[in-house]
C-alpha atoms as a PDB file:
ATOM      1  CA  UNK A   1      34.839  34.947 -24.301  1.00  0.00           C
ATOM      2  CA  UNK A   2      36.270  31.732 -23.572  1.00  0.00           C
ATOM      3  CA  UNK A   3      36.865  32.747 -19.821  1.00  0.00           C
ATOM      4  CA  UNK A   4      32.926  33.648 -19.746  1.00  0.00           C
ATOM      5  CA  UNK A   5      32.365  29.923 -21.098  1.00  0.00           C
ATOM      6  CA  UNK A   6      34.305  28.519 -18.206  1.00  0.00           C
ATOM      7  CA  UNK A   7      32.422  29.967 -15.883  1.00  0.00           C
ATOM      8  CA  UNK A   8      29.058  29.378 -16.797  1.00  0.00           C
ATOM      9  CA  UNK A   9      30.091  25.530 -17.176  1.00  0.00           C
ATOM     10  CA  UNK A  10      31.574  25.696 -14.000  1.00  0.00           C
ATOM     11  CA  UNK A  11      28.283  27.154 -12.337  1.00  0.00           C
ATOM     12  CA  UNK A  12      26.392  24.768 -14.280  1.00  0.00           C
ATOM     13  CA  UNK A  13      27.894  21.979 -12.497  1.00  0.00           C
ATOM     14  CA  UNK A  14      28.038  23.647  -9.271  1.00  0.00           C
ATOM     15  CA  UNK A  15      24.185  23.738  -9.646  1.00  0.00           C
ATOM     16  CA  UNK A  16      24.177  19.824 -10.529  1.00  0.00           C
ATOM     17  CA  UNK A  17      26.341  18.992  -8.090  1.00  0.00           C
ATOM     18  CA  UNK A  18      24.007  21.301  -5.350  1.00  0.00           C
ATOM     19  CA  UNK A  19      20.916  19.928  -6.698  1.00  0.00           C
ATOM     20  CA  UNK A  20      22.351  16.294  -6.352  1.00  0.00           C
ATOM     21  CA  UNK A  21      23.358  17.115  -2.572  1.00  0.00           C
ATOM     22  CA  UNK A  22      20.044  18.198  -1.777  1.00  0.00           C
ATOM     23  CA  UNK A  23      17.889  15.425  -3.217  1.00  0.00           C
ATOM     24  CA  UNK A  24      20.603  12.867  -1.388  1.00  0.00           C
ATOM     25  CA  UNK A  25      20.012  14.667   1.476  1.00  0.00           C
ATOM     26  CA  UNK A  26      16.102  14.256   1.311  1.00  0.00           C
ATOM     27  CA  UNK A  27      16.847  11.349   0.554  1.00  0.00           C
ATOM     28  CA  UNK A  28      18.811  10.077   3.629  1.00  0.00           C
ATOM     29  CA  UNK A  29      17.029  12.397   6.191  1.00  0.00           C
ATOM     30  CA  UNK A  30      13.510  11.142   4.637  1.00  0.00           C
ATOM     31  CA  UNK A  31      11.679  14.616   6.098  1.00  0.00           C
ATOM     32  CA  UNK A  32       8.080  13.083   4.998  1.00  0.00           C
ATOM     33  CA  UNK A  33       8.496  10.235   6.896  1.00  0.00           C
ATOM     34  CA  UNK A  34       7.900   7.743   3.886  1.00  0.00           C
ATOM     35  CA  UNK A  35       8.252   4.378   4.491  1.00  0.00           C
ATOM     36  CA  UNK A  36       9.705   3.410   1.197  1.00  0.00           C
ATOM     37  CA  UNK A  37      12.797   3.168  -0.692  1.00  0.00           C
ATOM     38  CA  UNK A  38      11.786   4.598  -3.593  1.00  0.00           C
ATOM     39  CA  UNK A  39      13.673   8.280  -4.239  1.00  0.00           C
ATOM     40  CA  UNK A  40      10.598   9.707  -5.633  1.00  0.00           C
ATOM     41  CA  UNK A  41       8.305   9.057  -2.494  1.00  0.00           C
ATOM     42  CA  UNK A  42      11.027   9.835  -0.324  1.00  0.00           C
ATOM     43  CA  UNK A  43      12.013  13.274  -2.175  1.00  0.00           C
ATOM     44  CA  UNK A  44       9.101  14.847  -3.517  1.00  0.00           C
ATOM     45  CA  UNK A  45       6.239  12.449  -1.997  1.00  0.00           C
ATOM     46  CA  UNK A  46       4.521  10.818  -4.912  1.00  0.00           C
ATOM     47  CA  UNK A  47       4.900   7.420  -6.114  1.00  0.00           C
ATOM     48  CA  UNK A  48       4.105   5.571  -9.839  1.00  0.00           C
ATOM     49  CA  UNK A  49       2.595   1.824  -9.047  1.00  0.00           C
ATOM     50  CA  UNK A  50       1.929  -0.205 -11.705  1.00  0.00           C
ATOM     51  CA  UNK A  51      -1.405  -2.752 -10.792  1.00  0.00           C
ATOM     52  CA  UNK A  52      -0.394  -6.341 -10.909  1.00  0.00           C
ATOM     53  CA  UNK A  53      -3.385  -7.771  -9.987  1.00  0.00           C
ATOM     54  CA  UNK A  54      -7.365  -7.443 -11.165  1.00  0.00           C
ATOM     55  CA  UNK A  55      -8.112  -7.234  -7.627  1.00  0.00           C
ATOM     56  CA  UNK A  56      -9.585  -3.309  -8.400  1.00  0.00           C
ATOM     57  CA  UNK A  57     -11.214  -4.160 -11.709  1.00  0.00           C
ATOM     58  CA  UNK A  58     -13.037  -2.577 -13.302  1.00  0.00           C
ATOM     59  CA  UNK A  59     -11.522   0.473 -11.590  1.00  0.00           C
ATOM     60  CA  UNK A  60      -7.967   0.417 -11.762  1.00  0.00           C
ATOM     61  CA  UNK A  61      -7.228  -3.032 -14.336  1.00  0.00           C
ATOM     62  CA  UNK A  62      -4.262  -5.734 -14.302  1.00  0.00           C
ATOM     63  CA  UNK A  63      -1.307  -3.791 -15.711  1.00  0.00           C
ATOM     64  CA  UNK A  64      -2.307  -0.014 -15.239  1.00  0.00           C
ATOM     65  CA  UNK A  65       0.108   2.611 -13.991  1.00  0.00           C
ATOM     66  CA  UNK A  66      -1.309   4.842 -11.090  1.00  0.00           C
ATOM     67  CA  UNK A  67      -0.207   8.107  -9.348  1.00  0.00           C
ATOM     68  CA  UNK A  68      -0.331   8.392  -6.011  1.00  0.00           C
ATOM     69  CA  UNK A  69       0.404  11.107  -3.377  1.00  0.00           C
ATOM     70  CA  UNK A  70       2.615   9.439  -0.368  1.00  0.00           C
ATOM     71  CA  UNK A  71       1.877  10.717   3.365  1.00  0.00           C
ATOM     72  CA  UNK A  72      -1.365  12.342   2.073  1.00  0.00           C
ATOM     73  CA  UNK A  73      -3.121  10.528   5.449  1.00  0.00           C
ATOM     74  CA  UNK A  74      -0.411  11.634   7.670  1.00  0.00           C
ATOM     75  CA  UNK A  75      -2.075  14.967   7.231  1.00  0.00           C
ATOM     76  CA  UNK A  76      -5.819  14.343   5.741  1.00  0.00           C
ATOM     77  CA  UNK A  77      -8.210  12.288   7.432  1.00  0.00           C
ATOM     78  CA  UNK A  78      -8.702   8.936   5.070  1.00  0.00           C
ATOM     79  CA  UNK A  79     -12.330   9.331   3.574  1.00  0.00           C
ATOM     80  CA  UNK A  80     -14.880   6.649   2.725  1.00  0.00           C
ATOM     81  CA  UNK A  81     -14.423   5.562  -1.467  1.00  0.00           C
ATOM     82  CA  UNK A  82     -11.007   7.048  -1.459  1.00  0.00           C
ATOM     83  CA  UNK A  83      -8.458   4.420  -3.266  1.00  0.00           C
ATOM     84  CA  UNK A  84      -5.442   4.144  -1.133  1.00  0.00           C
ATOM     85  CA  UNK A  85      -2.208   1.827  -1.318  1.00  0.00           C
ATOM     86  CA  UNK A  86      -1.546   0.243   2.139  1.00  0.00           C
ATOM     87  CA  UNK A  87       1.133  -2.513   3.710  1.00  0.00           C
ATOM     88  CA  UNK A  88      -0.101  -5.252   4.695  1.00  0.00           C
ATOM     89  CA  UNK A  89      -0.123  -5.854   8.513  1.00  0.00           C
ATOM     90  CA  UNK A  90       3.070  -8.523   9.122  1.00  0.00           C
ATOM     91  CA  UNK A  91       4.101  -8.487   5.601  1.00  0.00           C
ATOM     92  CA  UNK A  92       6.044  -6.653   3.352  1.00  0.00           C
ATOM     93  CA  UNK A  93       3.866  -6.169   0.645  1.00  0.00           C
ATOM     94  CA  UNK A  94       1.632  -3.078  -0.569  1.00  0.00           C
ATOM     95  CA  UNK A  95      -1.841  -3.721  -2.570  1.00  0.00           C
ATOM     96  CA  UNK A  96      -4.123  -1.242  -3.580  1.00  0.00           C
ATOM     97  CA  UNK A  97      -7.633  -0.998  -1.806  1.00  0.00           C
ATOM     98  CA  UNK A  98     -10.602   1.080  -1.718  1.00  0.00           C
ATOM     99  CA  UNK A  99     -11.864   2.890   1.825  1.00  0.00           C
ATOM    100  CA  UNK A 100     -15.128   1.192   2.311  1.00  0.00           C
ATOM    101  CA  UNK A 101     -15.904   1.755   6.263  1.00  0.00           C
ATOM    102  CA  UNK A 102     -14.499   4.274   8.526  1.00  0.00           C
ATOM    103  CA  UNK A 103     -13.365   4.099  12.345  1.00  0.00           C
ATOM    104  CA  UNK A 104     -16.804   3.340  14.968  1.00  0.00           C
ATOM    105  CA  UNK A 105     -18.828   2.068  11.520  1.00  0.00           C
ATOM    106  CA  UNK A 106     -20.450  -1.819  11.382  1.00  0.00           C
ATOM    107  CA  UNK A 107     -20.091  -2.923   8.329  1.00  0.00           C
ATOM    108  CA  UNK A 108     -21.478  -6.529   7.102  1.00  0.00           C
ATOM    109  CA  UNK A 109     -22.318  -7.804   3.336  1.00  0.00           C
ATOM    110  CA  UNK A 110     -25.449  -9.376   2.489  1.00  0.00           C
ATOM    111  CA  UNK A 111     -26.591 -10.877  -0.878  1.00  0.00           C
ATOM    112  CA  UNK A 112     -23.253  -8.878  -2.316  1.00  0.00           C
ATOM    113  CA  UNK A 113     -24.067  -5.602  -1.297  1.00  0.00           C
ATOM    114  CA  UNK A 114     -21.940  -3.564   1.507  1.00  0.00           C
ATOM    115  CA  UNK A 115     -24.133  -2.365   4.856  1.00  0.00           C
ATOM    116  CA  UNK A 116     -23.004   0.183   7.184  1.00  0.00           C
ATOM    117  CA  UNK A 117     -24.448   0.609  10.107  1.00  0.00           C
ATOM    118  CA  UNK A 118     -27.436  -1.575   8.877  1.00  0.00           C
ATOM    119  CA  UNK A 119     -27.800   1.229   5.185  1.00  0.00           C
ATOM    120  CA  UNK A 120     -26.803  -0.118   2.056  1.00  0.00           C
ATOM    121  CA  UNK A 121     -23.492   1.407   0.209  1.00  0.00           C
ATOM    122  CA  UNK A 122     -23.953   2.499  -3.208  1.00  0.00           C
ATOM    123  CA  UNK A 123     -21.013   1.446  -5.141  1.00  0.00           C
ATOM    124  CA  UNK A 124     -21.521   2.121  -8.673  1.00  0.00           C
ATOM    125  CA  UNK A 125     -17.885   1.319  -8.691  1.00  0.00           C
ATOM    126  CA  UNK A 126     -18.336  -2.434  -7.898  1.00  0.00           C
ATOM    127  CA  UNK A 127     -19.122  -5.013 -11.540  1.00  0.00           C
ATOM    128  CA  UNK A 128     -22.178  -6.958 -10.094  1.00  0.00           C
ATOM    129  CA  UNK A 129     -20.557 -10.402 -11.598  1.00  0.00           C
ATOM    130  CA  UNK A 130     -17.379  -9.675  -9.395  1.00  0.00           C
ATOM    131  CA  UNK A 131     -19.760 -10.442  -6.501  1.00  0.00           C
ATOM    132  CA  UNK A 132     -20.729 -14.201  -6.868  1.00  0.00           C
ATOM    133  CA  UNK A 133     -19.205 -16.712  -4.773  1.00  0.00           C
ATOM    134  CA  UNK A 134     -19.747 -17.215  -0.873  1.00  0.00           C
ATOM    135  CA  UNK A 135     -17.180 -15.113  -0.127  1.00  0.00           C
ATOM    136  CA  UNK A 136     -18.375 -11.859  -1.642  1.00  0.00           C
ATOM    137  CA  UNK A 137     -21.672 -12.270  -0.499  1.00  0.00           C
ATOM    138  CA  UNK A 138     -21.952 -12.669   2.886  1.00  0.00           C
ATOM    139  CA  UNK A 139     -20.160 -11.326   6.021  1.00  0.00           C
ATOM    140  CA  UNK A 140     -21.559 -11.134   9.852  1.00  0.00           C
ATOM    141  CA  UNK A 141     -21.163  -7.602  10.773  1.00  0.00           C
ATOM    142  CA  UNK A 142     -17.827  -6.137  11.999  1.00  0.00           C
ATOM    143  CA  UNK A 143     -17.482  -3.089  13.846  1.00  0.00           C
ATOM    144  CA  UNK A 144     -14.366  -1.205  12.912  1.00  0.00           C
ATOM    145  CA  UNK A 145     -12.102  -0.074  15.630  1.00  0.00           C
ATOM    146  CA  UNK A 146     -11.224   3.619  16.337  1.00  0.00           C
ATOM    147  CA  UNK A 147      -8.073   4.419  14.015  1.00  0.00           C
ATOM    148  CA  UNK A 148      -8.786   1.632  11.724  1.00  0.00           C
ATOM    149  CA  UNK A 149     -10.370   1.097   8.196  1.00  0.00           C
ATOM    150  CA  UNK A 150     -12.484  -1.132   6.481  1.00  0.00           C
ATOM    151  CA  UNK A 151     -10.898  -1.863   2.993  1.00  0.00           C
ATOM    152  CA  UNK A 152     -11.861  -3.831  -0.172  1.00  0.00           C
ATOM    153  CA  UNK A 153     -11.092  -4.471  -3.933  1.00  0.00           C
ATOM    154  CA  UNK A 154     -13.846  -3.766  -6.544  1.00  0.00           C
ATOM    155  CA  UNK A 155     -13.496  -6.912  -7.701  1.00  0.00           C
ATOM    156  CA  UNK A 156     -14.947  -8.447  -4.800  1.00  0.00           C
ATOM    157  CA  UNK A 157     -14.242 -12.368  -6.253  1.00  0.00           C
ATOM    158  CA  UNK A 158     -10.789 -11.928  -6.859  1.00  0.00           C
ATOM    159  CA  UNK A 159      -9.611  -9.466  -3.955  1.00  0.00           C
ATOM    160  CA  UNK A 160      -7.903 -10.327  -0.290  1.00  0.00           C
ATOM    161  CA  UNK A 161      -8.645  -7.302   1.777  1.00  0.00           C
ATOM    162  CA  UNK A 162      -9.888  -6.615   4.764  1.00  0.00           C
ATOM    163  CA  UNK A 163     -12.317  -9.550   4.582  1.00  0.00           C
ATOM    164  CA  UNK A 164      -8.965 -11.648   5.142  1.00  0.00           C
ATOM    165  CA  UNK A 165      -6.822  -9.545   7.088  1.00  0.00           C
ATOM    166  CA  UNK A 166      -9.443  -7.242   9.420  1.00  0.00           C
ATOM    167  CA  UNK A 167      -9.362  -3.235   9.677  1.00  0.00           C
ATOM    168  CA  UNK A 168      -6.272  -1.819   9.012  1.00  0.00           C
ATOM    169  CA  UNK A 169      -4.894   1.116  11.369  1.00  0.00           C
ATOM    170  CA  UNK A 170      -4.272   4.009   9.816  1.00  0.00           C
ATOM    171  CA  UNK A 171      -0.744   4.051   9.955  1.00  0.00           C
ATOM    172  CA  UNK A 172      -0.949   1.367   7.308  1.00  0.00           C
ATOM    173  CA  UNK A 173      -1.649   4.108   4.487  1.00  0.00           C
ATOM    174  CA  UNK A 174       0.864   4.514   2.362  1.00  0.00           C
ATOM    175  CA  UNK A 175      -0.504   6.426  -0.104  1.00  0.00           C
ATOM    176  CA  UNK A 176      -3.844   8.019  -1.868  1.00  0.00           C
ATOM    177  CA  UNK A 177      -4.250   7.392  -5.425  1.00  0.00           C
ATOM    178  CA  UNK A 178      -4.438  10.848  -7.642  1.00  0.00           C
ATOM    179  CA  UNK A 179      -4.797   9.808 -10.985  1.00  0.00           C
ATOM    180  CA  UNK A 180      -5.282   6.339 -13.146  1.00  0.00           C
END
């Protein structure tokens, strides 16, 4: 009996010890191409942010933990409304974002509201008092460049996106938010 024990401990850690090879291994040799540090995104291609800013209130608030799937754009083209985390062209930072305008689209904001290609967005999404000062109520039109989106926080007042920084290429998307 006691023989029998020793062997199912010792395949239990042979198991553990496999199973810690392979995720180090995935981990090292990064096969989804993540550009992050984090083992989960790295291993199994989802990520846990929590949302320091109010920049996507009333969507996502200050303090909320979100799910996200990593890569999901390497393979999906990124869709207009989708909520995406992104770097930051030239620094090392990642915000969250919604898609607002898509590659070849002219987008411009008058009196608050999003235009593209001279139609009004409906974004039920958007708090009409996070749209009052200059800044998130006017913008000449822009048209986007091919592989490039158009990206903004809900909380148009209180949100540096793509109003500050211009269309970001795709290979900027990190990430697609699942669940919040």
């Amino acid at each position: 009996m006691e023989r029998k024990r020793n062997w199912v401990v010792w395949g239990a850690c042979a198991l553990a010890g496999a199973l810690l090879l392979a995720m180090a291994g995935l981990y090292l040799f990064n096969p989804l191409g993540v550009d992050s540090w984090d083992p989960r995104e790295r291993t199994l291609g989802y990520g846990i942010y929590r949302i320091p800013t109010a920049a996507m209130s009333p969507s996502i608030e200050a303090g909320q933990v979100v799910f996200a799937n990593v890569g999901y754009h390497d393979q999906h083209a990124p869709e207009r409304g989708e909520i995406v985390v992104l770097r930051v062209p030239g620094q090392e930072i990642r915000v969250i974002k919604r898609i607002v305008g898509l590659p070849g689209e002219t987008v411009a904001m008058r009196r608050g509201a999003i235009e593209i290609d001279g139609k009004r967005l409906s974004e039920p999404y958007v708090a009409t008092a996070s749209a009052t000062t200059p800044y998130s109520r006017e913008m000449p039109p822009f048209t986007i460049p091919p592989n490039a989106y158009f990206v903004l926080g809900d909380n148009r007042d209180n949100s540096e996106d793509s109003r500050t920084w211009g269309a970001i290429d795709r290979k900027y998307l990190q990430a697609r938010i699942l669940a919040r």
